[in-house]
C-alpha atoms as a PDB file:
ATOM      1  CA  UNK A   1     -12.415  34.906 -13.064  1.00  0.00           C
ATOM      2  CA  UNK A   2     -14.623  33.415 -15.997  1.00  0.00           C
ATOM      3  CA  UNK A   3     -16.724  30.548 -16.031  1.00  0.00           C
ATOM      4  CA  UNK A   4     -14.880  29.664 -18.830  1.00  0.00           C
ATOM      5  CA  UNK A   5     -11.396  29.020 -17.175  1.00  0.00           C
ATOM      6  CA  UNK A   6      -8.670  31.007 -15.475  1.00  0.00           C
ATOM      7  CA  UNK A   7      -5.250  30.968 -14.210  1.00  0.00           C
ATOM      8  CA  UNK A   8      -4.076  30.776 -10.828  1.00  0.00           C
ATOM      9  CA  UNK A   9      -3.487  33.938  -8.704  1.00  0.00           C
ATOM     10  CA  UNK A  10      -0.102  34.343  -6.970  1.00  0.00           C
ATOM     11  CA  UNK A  11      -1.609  32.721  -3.417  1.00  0.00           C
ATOM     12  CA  UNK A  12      -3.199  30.038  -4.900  1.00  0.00           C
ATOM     13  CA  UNK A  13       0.102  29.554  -6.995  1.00  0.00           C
ATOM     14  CA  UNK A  14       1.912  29.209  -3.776  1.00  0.00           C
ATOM     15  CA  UNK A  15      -0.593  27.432  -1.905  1.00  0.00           C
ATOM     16  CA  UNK A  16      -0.330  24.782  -4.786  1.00  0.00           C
ATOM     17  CA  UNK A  17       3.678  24.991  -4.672  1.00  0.00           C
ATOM     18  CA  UNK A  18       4.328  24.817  -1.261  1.00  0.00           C
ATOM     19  CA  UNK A  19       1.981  21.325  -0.681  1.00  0.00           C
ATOM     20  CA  UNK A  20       3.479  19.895  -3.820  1.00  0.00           C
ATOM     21  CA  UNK A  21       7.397  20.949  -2.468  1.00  0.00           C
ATOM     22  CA  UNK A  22       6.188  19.543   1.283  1.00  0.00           C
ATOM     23  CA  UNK A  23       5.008  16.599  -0.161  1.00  0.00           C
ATOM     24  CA  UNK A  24       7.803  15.705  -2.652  1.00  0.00           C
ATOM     25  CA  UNK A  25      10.627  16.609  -0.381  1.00  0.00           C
ATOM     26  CA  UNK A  26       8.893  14.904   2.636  1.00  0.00           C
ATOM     27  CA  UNK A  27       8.573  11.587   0.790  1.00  0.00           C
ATOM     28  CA  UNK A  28      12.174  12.213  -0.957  1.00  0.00           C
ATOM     29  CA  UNK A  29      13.438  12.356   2.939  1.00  0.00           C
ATOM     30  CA  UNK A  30      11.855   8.961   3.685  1.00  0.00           C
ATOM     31  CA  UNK A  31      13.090   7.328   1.668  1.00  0.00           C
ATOM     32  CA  UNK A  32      16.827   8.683   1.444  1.00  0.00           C
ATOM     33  CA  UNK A  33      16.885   7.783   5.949  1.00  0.00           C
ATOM     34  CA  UNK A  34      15.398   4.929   4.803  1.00  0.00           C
ATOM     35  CA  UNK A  35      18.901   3.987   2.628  1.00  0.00           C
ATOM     36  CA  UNK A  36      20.687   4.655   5.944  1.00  0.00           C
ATOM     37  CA  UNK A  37      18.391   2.948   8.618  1.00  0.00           C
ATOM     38  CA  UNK A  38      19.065  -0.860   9.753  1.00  0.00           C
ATOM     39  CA  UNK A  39      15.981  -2.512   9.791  1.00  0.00           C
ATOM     40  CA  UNK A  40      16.744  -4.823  12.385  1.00  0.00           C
ATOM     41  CA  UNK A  41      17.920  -1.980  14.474  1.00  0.00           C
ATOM     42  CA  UNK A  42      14.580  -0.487  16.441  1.00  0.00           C
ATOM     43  CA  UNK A  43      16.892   1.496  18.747  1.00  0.00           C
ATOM     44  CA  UNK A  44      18.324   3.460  15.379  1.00  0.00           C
ATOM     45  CA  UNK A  45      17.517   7.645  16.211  1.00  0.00           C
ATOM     46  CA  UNK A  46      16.655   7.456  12.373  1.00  0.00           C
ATOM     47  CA  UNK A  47      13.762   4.974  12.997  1.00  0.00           C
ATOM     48  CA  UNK A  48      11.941   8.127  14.810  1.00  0.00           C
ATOM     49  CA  UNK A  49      13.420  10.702  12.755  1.00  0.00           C
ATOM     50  CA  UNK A  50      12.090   8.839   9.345  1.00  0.00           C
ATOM     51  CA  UNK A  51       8.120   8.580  11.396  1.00  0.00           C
ATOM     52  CA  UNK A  52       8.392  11.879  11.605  1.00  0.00           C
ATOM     53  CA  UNK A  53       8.855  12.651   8.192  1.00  0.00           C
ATOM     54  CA  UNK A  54       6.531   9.717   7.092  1.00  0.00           C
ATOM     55  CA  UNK A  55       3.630  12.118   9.533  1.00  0.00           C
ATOM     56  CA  UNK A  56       4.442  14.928   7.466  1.00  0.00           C
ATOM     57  CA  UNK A  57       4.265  13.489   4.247  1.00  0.00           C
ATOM     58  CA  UNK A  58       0.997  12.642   5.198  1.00  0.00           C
ATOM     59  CA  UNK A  59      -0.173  15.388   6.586  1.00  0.00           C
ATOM     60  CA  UNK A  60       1.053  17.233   3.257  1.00  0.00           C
ATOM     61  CA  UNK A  61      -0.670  15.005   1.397  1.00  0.00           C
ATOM     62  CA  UNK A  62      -3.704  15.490   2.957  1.00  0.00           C
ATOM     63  CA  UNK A  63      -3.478  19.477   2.629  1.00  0.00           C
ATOM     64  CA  UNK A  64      -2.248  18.348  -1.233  1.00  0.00           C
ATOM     65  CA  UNK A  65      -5.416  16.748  -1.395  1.00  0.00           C
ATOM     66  CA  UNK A  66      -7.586  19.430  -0.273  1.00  0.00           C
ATOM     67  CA  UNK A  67      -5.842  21.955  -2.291  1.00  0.00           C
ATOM     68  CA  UNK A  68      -6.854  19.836  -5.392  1.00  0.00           C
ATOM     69  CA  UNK A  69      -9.902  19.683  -4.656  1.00  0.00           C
ATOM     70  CA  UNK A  70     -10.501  23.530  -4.397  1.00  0.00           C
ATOM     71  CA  UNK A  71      -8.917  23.574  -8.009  1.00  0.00           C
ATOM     72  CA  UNK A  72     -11.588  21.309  -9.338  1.00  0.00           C
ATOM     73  CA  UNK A  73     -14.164  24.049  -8.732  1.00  0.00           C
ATOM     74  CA  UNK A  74     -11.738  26.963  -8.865  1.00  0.00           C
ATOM     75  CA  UNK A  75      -9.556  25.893 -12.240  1.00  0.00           C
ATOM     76  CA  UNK A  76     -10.156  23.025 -13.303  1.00  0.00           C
ATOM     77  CA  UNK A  77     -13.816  22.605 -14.364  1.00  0.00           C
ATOM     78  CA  UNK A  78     -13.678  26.243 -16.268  1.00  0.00           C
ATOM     79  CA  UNK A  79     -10.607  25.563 -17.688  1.00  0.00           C
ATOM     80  CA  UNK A  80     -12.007  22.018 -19.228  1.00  0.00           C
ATOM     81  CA  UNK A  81     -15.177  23.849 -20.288  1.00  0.00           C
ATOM     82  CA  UNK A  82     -12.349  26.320 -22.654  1.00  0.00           C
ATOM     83  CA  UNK A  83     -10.878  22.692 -23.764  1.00  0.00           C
ATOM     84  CA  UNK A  84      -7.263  24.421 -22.443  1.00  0.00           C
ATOM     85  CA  UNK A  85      -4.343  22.383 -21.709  1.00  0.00           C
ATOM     86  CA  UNK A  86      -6.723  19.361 -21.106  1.00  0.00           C
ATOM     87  CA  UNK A  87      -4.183  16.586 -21.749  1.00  0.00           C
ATOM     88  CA  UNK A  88      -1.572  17.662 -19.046  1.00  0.00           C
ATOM     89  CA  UNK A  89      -4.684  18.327 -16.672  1.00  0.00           C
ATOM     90  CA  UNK A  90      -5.687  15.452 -17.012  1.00  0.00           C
ATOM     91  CA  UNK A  91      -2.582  13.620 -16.385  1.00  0.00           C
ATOM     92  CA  UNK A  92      -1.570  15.534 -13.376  1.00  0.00           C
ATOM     93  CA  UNK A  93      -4.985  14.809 -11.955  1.00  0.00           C
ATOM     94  CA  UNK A  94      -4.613  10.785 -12.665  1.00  0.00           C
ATOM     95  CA  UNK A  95      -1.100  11.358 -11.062  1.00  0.00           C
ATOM     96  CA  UNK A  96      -2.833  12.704  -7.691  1.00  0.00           C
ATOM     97  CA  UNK A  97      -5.295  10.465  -7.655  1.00  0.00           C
ATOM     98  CA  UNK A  98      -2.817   7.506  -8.249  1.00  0.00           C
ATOM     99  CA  UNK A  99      -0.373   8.795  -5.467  1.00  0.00           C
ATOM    100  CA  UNK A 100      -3.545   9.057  -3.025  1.00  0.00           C
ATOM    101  CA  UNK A 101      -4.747   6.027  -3.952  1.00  0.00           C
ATOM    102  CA  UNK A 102      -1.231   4.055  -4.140  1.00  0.00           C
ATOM    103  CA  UNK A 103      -0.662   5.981  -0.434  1.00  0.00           C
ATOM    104  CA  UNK A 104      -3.689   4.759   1.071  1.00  0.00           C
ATOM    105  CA  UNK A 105      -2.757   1.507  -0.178  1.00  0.00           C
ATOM    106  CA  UNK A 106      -0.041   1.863   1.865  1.00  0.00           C
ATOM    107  CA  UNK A 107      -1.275   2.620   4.743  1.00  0.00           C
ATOM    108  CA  UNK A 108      -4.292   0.067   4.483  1.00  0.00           C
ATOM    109  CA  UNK A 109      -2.551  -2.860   1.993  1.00  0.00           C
ATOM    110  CA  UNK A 110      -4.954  -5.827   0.743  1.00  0.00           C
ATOM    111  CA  UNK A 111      -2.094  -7.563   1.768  1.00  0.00           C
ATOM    112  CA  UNK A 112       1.117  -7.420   3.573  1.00  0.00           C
ATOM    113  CA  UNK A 113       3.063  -9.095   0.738  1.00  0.00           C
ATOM    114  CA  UNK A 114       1.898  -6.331  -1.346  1.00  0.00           C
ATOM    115  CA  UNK A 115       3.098  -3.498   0.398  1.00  0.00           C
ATOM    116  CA  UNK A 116       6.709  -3.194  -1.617  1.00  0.00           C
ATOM    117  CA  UNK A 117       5.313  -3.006  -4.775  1.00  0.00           C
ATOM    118  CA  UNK A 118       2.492  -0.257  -3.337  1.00  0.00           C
ATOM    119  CA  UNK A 119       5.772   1.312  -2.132  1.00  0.00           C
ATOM    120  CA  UNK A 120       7.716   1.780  -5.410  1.00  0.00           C
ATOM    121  CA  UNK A 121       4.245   2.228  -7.543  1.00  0.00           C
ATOM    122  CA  UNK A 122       3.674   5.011  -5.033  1.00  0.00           C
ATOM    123  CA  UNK A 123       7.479   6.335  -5.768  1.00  0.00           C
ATOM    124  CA  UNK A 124       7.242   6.323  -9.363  1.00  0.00           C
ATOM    125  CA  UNK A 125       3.985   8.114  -9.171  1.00  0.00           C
ATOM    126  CA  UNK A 126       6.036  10.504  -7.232  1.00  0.00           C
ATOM    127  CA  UNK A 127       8.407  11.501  -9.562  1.00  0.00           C
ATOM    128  CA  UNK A 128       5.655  11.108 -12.716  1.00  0.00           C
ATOM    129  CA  UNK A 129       4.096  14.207 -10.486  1.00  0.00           C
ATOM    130  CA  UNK A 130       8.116  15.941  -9.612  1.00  0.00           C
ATOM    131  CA  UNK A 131       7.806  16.110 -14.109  1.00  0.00           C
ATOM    132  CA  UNK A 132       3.887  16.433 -14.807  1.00  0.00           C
ATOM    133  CA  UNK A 133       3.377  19.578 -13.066  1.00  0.00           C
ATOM    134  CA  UNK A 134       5.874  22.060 -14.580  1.00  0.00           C
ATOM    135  CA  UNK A 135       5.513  20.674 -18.095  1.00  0.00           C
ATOM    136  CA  UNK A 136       1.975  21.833 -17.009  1.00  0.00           C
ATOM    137  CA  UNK A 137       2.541  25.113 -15.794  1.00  0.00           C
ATOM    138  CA  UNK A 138       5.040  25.601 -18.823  1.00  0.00           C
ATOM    139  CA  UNK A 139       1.606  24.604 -21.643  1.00  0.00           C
ATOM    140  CA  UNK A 140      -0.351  26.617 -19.266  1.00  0.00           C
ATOM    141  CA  UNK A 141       1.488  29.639 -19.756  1.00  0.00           C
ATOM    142  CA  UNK A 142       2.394  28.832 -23.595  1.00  0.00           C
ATOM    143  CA  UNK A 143      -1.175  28.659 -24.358  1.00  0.00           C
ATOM    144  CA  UNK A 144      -2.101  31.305 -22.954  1.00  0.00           C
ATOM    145  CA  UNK A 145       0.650  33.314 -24.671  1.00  0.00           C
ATOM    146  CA  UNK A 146      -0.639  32.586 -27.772  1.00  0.00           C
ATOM    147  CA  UNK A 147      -4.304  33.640 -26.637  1.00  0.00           C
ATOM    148  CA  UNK A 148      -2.897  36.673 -26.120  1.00  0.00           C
ATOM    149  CA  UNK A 149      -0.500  37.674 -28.388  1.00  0.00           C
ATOM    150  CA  UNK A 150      -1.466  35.127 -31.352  1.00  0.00           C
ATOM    151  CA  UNK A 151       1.507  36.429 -33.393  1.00  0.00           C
ATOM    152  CA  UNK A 152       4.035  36.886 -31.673  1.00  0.00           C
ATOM    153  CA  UNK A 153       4.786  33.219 -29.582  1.00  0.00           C
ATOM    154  CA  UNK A 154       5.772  30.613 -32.762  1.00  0.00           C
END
């Protein structure tokens, strides 16, 4: 590892991978039981079944969170320092800290009232996150192609 930025090794890879696939398929399962659940129901099995998955999300996100922060020092700061693939850093780290910050919205709202738009905000921030990280893995790897092999990538 350099000072001046590196890559991820294969565990951190999947460390990343595996909180970013818990989170987004967690939250993608909340909100498809929510399609099927009757609010006004509170005896619904999908009630529990959708807490459940709302726990995990968190929990996820939490890990998510923790795992981010280890790439600050780990990948993030070197690779910033090498000016490489700043702009898709940059927005996959305003993504994360938009979903945290939209989720603990959520969970404590200014307001009541506000909660639904928290809720999509927090959804679209989702799926801005489902497309921001492999476009960049995909620069990631691109760039560093052409540090490597300068020719032979155009």
């Amino acid at each position: 590892m350099s000072a001046w930025g590196m890559h991820l090794g294969p565990s951190a890879r999947r460390q990343v991978l595996a909180a970013i696939w818990l989170v987004i398929l967690s939250g993608a399962a909340w909100i498809v039981l929510g399609w099927y659940l009757d609010a006004n129901d509170y005896t619904d099995p999908l009630r529990v079944w959708r807490h459940r998955v709302l726990v995990l999300h968190g929990v996820a996100a939490y890990a998510l969170l923790w795992i981010t922060g280890r790439l600050y020092a780990l990948h993030q700061q070197g690779n910033w320092r090498a000016q490489r693939n700043r702009a898709s850093g940059l927005a996959l780290s305003a993504a994360l800290l938009l979903l945290a910050g939209s989720g603990l919205m959520l969970y404590y709202p200014p307001h009541e009232d506000w909660r639904d738009a928290f809720s999509l905000f927090h959804q679209i921030s989702g799926l801005l996150l489902l497309l921001l990280l492999p476009l960049h893995v995909w620069l990631g790897k691109k760039t560093r192609l052409l540090r490597i092999h300068p020719h032979s990538a155009r």
